[in-house]
Protein backbone atom coordinates (compact mmCIF):
# COMPACT_ATOMS: atom_id res chain seq x y z
CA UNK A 1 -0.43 -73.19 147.87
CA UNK A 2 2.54 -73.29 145.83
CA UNK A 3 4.18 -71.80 142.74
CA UNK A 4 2.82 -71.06 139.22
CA UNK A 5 5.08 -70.22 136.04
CA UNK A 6 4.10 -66.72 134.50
CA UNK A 7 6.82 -66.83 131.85
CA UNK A 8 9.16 -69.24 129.97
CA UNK A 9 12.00 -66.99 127.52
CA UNK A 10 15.28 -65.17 126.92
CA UNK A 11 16.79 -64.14 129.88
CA UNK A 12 16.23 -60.15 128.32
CA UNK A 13 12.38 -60.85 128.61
CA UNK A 14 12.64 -62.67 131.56
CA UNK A 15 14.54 -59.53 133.90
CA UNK A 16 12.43 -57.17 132.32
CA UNK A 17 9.13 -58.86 133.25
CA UNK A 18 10.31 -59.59 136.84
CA UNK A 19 11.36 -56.09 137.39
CA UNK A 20 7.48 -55.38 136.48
CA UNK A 21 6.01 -57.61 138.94
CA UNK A 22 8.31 -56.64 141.85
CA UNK A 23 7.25 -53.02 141.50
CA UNK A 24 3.66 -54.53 142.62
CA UNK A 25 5.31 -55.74 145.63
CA UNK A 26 5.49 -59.34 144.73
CA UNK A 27 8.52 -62.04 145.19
CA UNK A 28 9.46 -63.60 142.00
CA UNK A 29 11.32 -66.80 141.73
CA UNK A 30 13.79 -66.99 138.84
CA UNK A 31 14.84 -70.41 137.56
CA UNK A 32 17.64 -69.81 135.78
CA UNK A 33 18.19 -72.99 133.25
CA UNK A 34 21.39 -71.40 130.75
CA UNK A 35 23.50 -71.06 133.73
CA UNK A 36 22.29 -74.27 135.18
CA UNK A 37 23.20 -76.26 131.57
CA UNK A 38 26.08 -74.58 131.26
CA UNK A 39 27.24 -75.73 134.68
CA UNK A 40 25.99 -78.83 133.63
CA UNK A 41 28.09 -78.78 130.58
CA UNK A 42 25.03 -79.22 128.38
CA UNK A 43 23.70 -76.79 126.00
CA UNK A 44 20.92 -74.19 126.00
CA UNK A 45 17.75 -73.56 124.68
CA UNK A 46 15.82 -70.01 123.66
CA UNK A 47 13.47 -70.68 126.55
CA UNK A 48 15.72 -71.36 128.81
CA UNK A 49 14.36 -68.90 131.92
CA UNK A 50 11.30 -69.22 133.43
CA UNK A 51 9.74 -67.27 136.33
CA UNK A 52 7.12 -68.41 138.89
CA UNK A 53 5.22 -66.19 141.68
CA UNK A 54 2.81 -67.59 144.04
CA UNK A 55 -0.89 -69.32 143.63
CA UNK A 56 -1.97 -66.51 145.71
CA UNK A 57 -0.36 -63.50 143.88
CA UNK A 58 -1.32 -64.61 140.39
CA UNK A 59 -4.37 -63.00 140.21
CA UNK A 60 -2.65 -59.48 141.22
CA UNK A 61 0.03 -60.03 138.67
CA UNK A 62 -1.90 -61.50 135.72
CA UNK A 63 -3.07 -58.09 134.23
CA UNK A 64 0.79 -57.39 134.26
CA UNK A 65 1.56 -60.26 132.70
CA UNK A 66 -0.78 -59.69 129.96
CA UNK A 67 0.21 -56.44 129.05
CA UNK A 68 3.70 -57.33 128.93
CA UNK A 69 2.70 -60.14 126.48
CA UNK A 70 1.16 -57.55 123.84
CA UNK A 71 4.13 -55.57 124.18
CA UNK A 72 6.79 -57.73 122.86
């Protein structure tokens, strides 16, 4: 089993989304790509966080997922 990417965005829609899923008692993984190009010394993009839970939590977090999706 591994990881699966629930969201690709701003950093704003990112937290907010992850904040969601950890109230369901499930570990989000936050790749962070802005700090890691600026680090870098390369530039960003708008999509530049992405978030990932587990194969196995997906199917507990999907209806969360979706909602948030309508919602922005």
């Amino acid at each position: 089993m591994g990881l699966m990417k629930v969201f690709s965005g701003s950093e704003i829609l990112a937290l907010a989304l992850k904040e969601k899923i950890e109230a369901v008692n499930v570990d989000v993984l936050m790749k962070d790509n802005i700090q890691s190009g600026r680090l870098a010394g390369f530039g960003t993009s708008g999509s530049a966080v992405e978030l990932f839970v587990q194969e196995t939590d997906f199917s507990k977090v999907n209806p969360i997922i979706e909602e948030f999706r309508l919602n922005i």
